[in-house]
PDB file of N, CA and C in Angstrom:
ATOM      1  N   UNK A   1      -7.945  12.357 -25.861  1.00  0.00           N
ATOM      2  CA  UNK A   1      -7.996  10.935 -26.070  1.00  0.00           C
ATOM      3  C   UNK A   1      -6.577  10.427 -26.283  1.00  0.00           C
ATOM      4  N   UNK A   2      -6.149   9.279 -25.477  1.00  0.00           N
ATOM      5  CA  UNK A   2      -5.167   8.760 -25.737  1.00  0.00           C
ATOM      6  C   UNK A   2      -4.458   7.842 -26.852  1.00  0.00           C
ATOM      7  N   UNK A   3      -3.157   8.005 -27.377  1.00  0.00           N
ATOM      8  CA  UNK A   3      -3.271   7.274 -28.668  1.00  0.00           C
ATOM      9  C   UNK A   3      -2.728   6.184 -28.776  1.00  0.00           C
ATOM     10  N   UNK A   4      -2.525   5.665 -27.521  1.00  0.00           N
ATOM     11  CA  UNK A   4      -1.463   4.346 -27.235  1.00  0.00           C
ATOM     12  C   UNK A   4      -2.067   3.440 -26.895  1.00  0.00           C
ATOM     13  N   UNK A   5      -1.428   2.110 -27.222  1.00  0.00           N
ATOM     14  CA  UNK A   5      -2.554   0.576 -27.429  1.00  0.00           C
ATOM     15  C   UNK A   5      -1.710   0.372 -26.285  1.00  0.00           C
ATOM     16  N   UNK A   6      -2.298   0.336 -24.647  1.00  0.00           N
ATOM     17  CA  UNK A   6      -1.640  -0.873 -23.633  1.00  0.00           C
ATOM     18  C   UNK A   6      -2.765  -1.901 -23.635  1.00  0.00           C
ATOM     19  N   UNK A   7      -1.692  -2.968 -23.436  1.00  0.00           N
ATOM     20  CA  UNK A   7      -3.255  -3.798 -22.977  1.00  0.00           C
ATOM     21  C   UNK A   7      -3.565  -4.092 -22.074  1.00  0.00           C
ATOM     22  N   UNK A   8      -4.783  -5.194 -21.663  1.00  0.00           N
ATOM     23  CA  UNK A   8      -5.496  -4.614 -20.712  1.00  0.00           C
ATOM     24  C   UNK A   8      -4.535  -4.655 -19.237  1.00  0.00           C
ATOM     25  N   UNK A   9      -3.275  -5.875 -19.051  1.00  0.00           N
ATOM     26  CA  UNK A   9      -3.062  -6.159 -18.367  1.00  0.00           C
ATOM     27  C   UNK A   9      -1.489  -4.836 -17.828  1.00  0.00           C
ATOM     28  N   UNK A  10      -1.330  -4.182 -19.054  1.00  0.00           N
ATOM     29  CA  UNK A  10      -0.673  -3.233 -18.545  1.00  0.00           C
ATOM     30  C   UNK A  10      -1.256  -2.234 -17.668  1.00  0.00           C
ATOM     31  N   UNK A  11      -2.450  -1.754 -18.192  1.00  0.00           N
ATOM     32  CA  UNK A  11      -3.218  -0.608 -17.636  1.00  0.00           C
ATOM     33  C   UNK A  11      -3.457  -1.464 -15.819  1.00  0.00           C
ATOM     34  N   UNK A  12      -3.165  -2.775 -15.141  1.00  0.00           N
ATOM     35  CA  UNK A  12      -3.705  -2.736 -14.174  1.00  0.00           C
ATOM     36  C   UNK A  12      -2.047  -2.665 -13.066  1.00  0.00           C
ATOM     37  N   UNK A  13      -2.710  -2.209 -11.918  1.00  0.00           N
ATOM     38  CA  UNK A  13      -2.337  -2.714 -10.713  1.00  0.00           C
ATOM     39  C   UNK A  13      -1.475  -3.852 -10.262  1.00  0.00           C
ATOM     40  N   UNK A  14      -0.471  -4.105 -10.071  1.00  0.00           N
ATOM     41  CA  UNK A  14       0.405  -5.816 -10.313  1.00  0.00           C
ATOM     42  C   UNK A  14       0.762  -5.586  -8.636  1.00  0.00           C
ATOM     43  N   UNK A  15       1.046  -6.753  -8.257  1.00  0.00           N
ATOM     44  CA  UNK A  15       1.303  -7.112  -6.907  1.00  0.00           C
ATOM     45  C   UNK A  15       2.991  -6.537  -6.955  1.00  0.00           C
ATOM     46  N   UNK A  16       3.609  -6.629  -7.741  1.00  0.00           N
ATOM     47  CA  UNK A  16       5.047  -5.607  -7.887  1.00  0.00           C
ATOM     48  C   UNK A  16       4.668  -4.695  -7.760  1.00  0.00           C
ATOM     49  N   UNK A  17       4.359  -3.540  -8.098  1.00  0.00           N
ATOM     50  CA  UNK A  17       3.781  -2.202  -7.965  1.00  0.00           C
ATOM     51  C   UNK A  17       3.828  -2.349  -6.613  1.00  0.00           C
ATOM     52  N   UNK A  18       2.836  -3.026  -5.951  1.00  0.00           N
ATOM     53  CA  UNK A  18       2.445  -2.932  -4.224  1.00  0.00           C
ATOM     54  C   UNK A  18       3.524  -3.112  -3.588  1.00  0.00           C
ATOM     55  N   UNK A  19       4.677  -4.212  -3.597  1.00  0.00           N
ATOM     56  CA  UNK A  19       5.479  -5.099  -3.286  1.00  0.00           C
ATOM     57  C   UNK A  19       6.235  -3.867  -3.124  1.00  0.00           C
ATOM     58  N   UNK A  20       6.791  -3.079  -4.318  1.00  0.00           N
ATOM     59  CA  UNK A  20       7.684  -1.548  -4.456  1.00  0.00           C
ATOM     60  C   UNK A  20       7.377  -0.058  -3.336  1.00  0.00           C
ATOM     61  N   UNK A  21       5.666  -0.468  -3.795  1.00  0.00           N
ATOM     62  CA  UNK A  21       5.380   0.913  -2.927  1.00  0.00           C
ATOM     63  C   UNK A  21       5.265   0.622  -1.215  1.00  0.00           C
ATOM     64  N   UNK A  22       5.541  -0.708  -0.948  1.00  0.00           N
ATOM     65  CA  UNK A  22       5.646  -0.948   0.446  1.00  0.00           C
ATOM     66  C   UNK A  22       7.060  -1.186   1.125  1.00  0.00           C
ATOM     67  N   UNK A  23       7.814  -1.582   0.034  1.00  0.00           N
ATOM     68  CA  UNK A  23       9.525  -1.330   0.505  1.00  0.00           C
ATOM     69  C   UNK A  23       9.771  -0.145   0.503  1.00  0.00           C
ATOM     70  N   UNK A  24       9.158   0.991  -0.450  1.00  0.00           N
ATOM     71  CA  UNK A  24       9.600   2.436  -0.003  1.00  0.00           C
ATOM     72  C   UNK A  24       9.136   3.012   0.663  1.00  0.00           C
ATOM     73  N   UNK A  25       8.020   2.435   1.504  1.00  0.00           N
ATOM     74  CA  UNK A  25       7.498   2.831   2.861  1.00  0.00           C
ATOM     75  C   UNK A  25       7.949   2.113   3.844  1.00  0.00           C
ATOM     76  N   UNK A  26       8.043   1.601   3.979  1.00  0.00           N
ATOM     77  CA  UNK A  26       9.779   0.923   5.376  1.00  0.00           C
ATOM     78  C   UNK A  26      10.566   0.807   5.306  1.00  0.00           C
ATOM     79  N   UNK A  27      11.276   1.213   4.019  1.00  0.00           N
ATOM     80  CA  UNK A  27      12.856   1.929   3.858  1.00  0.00           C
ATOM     81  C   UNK A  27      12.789   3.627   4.968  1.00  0.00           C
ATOM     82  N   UNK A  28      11.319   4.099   4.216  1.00  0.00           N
ATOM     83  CA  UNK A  28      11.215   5.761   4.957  1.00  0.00           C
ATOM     84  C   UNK A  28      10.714   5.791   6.392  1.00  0.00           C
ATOM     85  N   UNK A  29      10.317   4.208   6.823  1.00  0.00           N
ATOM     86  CA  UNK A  29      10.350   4.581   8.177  1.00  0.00           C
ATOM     87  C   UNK A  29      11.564   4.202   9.017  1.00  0.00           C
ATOM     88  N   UNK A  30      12.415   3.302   8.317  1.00  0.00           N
ATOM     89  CA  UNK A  30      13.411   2.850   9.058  1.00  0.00           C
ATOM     90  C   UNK A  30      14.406   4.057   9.105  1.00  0.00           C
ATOM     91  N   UNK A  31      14.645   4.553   7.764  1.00  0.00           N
ATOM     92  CA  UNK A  31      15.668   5.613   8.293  1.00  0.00           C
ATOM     93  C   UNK A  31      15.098   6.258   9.002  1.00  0.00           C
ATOM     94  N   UNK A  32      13.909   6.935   9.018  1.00  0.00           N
ATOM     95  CA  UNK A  32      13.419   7.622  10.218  1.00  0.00           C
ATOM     96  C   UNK A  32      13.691   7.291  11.792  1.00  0.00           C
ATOM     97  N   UNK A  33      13.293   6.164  11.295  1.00  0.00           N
ATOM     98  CA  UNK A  33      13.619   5.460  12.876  1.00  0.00           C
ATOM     99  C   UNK A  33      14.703   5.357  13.438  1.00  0.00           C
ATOM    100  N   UNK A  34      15.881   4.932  12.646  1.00  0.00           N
ATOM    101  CA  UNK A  34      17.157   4.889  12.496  1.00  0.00           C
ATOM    102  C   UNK A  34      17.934   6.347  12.855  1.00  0.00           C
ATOM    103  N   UNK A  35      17.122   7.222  12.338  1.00  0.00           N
ATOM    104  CA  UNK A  35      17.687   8.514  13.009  1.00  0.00           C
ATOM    105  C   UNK A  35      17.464   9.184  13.720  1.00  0.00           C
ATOM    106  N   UNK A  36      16.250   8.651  14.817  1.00  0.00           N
ATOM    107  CA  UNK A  36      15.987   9.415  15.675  1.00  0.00           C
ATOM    108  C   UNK A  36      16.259   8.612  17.002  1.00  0.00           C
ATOM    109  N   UNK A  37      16.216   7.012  16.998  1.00  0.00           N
ATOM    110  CA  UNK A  37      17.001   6.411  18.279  1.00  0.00           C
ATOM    111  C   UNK A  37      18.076   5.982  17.536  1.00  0.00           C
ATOM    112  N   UNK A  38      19.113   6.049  18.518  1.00  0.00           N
ATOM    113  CA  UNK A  38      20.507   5.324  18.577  1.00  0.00           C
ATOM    114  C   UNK A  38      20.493   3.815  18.525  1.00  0.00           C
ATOM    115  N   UNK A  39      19.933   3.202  17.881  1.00  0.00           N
ATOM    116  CA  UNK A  39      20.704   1.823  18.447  1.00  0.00           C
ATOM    117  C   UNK A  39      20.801   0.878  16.868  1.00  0.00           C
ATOM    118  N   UNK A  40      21.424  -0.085  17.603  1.00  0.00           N
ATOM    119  CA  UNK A  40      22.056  -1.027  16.953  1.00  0.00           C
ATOM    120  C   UNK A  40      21.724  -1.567  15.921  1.00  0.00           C
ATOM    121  N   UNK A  41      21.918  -2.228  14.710  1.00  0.00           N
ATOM    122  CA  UNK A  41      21.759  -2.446  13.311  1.00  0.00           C
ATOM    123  C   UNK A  41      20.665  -3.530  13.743  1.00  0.00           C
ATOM    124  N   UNK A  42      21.454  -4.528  14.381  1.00  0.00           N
ATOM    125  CA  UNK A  42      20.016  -5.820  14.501  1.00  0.00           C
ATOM    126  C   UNK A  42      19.389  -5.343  15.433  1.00  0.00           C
ATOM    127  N   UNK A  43      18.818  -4.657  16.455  1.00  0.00           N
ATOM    128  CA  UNK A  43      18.215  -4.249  17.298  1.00  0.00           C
ATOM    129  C   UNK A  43      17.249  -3.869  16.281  1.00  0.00           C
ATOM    130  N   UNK A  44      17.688  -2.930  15.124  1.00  0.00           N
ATOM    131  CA  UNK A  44      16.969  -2.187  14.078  1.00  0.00           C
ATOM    132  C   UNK A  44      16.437  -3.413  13.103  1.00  0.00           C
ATOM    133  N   UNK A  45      17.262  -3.955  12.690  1.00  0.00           N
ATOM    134  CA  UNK A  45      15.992  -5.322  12.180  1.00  0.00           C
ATOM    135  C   UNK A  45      15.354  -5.884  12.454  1.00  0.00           C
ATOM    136  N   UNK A  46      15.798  -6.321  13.870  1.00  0.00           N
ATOM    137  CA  UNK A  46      14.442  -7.395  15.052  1.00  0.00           C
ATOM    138  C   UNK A  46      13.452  -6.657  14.978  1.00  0.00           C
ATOM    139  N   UNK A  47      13.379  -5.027  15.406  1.00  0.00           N
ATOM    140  CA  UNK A  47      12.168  -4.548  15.263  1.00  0.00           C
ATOM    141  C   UNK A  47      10.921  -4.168  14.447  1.00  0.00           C
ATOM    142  N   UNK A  48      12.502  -3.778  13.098  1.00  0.00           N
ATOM    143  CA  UNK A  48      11.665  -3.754  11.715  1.00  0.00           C
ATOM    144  C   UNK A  48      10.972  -4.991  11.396  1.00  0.00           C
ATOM    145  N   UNK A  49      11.329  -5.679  11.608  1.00  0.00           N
ATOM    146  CA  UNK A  49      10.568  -7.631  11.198  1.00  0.00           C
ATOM    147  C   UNK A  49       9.164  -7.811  11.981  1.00  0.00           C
ATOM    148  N   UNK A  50       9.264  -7.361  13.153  1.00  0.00           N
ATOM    149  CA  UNK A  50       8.178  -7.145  13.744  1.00  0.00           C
ATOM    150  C   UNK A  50       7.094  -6.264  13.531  1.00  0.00           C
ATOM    151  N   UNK A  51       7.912  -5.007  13.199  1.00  0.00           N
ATOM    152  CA  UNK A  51       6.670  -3.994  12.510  1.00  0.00           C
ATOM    153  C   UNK A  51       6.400  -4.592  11.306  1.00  0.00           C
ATOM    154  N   UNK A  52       6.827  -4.973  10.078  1.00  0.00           N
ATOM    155  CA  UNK A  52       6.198  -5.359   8.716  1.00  0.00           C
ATOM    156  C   UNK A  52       5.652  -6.340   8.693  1.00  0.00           C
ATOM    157  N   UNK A  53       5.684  -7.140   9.489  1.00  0.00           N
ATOM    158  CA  UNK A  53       4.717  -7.900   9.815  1.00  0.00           C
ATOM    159  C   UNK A  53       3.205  -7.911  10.427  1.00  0.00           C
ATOM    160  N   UNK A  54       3.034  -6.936  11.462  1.00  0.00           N
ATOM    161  CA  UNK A  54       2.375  -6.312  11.759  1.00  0.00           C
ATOM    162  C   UNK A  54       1.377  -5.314  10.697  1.00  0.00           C
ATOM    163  N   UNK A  55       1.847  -4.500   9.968  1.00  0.00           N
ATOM    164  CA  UNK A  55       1.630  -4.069   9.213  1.00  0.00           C
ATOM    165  C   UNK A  55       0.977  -4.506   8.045  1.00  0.00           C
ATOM    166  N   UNK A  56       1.619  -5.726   7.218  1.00  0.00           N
ATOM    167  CA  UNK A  56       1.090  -6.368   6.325  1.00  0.00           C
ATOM    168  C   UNK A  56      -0.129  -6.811   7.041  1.00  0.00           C
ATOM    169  N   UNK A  57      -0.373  -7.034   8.028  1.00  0.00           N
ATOM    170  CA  UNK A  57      -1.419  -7.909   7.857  1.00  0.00           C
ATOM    171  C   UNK A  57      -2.623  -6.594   8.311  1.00  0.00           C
ATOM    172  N   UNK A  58      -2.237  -5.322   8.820  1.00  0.00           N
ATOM    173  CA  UNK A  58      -3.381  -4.562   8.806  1.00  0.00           C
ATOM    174  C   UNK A  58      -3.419  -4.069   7.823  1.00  0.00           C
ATOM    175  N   UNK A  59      -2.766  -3.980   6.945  1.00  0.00           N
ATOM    176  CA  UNK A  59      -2.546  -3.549   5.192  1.00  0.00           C
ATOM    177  C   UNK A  59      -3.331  -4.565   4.731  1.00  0.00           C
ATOM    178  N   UNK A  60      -3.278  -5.799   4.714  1.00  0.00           N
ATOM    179  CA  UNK A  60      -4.463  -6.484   3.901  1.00  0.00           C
ATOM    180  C   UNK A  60      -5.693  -6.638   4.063  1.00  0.00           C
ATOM    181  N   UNK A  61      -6.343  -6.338   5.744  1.00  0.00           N
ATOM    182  CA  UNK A  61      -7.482  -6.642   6.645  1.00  0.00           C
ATOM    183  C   UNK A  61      -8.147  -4.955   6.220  1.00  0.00           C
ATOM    184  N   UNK A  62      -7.345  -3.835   6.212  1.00  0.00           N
ATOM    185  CA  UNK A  62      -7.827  -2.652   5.849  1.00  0.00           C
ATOM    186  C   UNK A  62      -8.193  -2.410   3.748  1.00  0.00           C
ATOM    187  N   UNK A  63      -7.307  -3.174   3.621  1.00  0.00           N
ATOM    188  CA  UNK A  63      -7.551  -3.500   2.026  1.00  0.00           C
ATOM    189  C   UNK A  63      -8.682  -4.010   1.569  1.00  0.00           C
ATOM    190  N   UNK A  64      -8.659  -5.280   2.256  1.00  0.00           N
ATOM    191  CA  UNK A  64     -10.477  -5.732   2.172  1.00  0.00           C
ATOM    192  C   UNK A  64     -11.643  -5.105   2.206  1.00  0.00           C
ATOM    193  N   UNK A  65     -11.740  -4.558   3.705  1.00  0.00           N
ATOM    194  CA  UNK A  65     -12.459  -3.740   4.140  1.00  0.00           C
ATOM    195  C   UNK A  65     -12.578  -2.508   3.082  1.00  0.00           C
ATOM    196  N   UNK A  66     -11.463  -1.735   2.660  1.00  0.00           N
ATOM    197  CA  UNK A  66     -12.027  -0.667   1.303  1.00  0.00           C
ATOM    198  C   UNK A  66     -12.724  -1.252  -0.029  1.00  0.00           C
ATOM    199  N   UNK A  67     -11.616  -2.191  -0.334  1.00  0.00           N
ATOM    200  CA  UNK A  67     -12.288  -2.562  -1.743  1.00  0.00           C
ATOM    201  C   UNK A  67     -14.024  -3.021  -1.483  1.00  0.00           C
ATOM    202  N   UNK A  68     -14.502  -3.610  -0.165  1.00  0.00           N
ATOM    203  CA  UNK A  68     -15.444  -4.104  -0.133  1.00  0.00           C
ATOM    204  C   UNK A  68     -16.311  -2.629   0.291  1.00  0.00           C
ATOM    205  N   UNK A  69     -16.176  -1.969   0.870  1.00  0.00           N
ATOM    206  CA  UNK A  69     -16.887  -0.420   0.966  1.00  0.00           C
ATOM    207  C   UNK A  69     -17.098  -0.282  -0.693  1.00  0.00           C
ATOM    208  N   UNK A  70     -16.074   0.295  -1.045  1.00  0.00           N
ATOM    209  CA  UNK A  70     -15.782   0.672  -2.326  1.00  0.00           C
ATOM    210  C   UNK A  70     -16.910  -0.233  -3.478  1.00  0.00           C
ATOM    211  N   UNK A  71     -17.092  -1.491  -3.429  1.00  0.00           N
ATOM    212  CA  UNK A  71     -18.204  -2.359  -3.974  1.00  0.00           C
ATOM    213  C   UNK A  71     -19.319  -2.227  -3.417  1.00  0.00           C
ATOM    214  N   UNK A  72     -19.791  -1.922  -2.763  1.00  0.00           N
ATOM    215  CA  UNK A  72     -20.751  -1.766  -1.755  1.00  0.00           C
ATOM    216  C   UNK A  72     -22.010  -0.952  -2.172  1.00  0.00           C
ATOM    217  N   UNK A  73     -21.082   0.238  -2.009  1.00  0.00           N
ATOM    218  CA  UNK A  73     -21.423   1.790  -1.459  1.00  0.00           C
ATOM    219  C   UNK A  73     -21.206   2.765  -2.816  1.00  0.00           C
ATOM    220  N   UNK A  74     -19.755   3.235  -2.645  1.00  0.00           N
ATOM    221  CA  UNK A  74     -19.377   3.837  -3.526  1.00  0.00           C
ATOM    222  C   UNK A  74     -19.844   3.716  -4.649  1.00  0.00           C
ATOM    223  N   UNK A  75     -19.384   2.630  -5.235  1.00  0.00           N
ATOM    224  CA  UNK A  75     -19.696   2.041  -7.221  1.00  0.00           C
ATOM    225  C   UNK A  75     -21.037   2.407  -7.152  1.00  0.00           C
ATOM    226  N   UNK A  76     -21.578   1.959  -6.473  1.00  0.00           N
ATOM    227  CA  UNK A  76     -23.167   2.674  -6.373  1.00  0.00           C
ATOM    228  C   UNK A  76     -24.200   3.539  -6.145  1.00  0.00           C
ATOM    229  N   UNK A  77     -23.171   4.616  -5.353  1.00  0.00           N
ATOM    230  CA  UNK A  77     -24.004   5.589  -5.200  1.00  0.00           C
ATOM    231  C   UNK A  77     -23.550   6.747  -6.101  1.00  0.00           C
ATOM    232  N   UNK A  78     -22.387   6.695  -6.678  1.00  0.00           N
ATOM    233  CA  UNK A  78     -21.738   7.690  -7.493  1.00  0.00           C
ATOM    234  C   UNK A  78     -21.481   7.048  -8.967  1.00  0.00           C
ATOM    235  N   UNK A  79     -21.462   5.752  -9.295  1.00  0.00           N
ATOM    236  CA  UNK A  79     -21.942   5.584 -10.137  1.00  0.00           C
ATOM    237  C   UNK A  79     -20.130   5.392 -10.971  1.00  0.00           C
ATOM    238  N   UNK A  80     -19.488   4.619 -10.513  1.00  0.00           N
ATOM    239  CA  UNK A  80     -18.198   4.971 -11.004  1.00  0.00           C
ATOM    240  C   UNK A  80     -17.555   3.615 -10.619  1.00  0.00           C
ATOM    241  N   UNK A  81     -16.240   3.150 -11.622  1.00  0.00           N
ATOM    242  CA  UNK A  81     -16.364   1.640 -11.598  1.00  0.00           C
ATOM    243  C   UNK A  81     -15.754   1.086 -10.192  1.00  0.00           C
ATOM    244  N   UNK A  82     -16.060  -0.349 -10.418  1.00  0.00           N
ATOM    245  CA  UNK A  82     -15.343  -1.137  -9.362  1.00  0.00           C
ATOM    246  C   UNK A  82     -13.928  -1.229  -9.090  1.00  0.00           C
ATOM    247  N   UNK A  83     -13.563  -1.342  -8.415  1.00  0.00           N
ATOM    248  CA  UNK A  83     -11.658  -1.770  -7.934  1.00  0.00           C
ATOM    249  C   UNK A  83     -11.647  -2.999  -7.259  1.00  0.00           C
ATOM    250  N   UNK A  84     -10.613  -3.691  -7.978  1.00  0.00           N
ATOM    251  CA  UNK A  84     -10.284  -5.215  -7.322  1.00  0.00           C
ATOM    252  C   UNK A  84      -9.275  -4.620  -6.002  1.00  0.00           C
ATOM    253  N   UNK A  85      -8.438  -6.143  -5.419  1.00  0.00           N
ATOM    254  CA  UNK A  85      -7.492  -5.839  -4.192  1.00  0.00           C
ATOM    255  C   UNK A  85      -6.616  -5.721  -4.753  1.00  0.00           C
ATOM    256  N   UNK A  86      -5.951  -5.276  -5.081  1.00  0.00           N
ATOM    257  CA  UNK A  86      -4.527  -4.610  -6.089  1.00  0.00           C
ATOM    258  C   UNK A  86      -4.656  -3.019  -5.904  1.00  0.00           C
ATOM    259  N   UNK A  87      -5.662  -3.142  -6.423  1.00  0.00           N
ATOM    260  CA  UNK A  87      -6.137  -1.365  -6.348  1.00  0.00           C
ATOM    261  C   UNK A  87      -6.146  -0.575  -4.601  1.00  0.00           C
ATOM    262  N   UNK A  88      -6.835  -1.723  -4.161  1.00  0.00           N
ATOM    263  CA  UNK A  88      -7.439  -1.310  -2.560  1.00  0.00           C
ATOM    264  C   UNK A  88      -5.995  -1.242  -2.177  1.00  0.00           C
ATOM    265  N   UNK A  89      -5.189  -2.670  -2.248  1.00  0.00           N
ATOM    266  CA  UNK A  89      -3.653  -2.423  -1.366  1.00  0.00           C
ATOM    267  C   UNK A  89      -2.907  -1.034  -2.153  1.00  0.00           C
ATOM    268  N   UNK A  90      -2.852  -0.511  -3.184  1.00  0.00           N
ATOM    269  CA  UNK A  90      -2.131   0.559  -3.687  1.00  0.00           C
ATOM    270  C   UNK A  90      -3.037   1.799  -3.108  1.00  0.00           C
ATOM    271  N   UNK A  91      -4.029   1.462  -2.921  1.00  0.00           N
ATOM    272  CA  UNK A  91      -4.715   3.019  -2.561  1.00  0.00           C
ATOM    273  C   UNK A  91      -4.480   3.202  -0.723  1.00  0.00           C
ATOM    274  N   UNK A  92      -4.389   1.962   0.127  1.00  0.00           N
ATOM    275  CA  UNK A  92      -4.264   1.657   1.281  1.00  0.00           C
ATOM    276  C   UNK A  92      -2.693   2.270   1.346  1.00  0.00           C
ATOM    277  N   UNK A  93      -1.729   1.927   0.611  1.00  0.00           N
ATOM    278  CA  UNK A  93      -0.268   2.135   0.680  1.00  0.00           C
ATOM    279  C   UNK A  93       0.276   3.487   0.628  1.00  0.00           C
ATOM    280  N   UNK A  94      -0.756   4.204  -0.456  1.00  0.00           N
ATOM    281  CA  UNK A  94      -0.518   5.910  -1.033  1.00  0.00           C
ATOM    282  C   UNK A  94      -0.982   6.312   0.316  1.00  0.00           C
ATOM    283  N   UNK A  95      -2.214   6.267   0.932  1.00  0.00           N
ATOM    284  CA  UNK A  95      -2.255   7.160   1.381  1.00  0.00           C
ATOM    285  C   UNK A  95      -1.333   6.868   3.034  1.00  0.00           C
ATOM    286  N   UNK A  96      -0.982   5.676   3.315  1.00  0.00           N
ATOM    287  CA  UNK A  96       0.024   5.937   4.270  1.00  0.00           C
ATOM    288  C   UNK A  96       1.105   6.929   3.918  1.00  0.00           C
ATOM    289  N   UNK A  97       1.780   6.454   2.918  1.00  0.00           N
ATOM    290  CA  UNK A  97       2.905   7.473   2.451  1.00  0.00           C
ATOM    291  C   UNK A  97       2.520   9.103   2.095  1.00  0.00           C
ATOM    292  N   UNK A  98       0.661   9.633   1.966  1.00  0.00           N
ATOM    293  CA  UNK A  98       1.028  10.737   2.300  1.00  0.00           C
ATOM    294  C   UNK A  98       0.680  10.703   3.446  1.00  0.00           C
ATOM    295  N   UNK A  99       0.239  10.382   4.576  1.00  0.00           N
ATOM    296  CA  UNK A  99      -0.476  10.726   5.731  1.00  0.00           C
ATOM    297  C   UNK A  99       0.802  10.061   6.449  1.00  0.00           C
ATOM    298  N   UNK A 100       2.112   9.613   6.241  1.00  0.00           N
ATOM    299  CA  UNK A 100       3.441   9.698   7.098  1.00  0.00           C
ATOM    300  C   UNK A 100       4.593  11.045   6.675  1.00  0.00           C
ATOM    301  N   UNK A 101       3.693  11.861   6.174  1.00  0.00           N
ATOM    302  CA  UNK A 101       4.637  12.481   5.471  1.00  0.00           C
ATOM    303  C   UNK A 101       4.873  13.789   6.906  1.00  0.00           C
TER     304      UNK A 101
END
């Protein structure tokens, strides 16, 4: 048992958290990217702008889609609590970063 008072709003999920764990997932693809073609710095941003964009928005459309499984299905058949979209985008984000690994 734990002996520390957070409250409730520490113990959650914050859109910083997400905001963090998604700059260090296109920091790790850009150098990637960055080191495996040659080219040019803005060549390398025009494209990056295009991918995170891209991205965010299947990051939030796939976010939905879990948290709403996850309410659905899950909470109910196993009997274990709900997750808001904070949770869904951090659980959507982890597992890119392991499944780019």
């Amino acid at each position: 048992m734990s002996t520390t008072t957070l409250s409730p709003e520490a113990e959650k999920i914050t859109p910083k958290f997400n905001i963090t764990l998604f700059l260090f997932t296109a920091l790790v693809v850009i150098i990637k990217f960055a080191a495996v073609w040659k080219i040019s710095f803005i060549a390398l941003l025009f494209t990056s702008f295009f991918d995170a964009i891209f991205h965010i928005g299947t990051l939030l459309v796939f976010a939905w889609f879990l948290k709403e499984f996850w309410l659905r299905l899950l909470s109910d058949l196993f009997q274990i609590r709900s997750i808001d979209y904070q949770e869904a985008i951090a659980i959507v984000l982890m597992l890119n970063i392991v499944l780019s690994v």
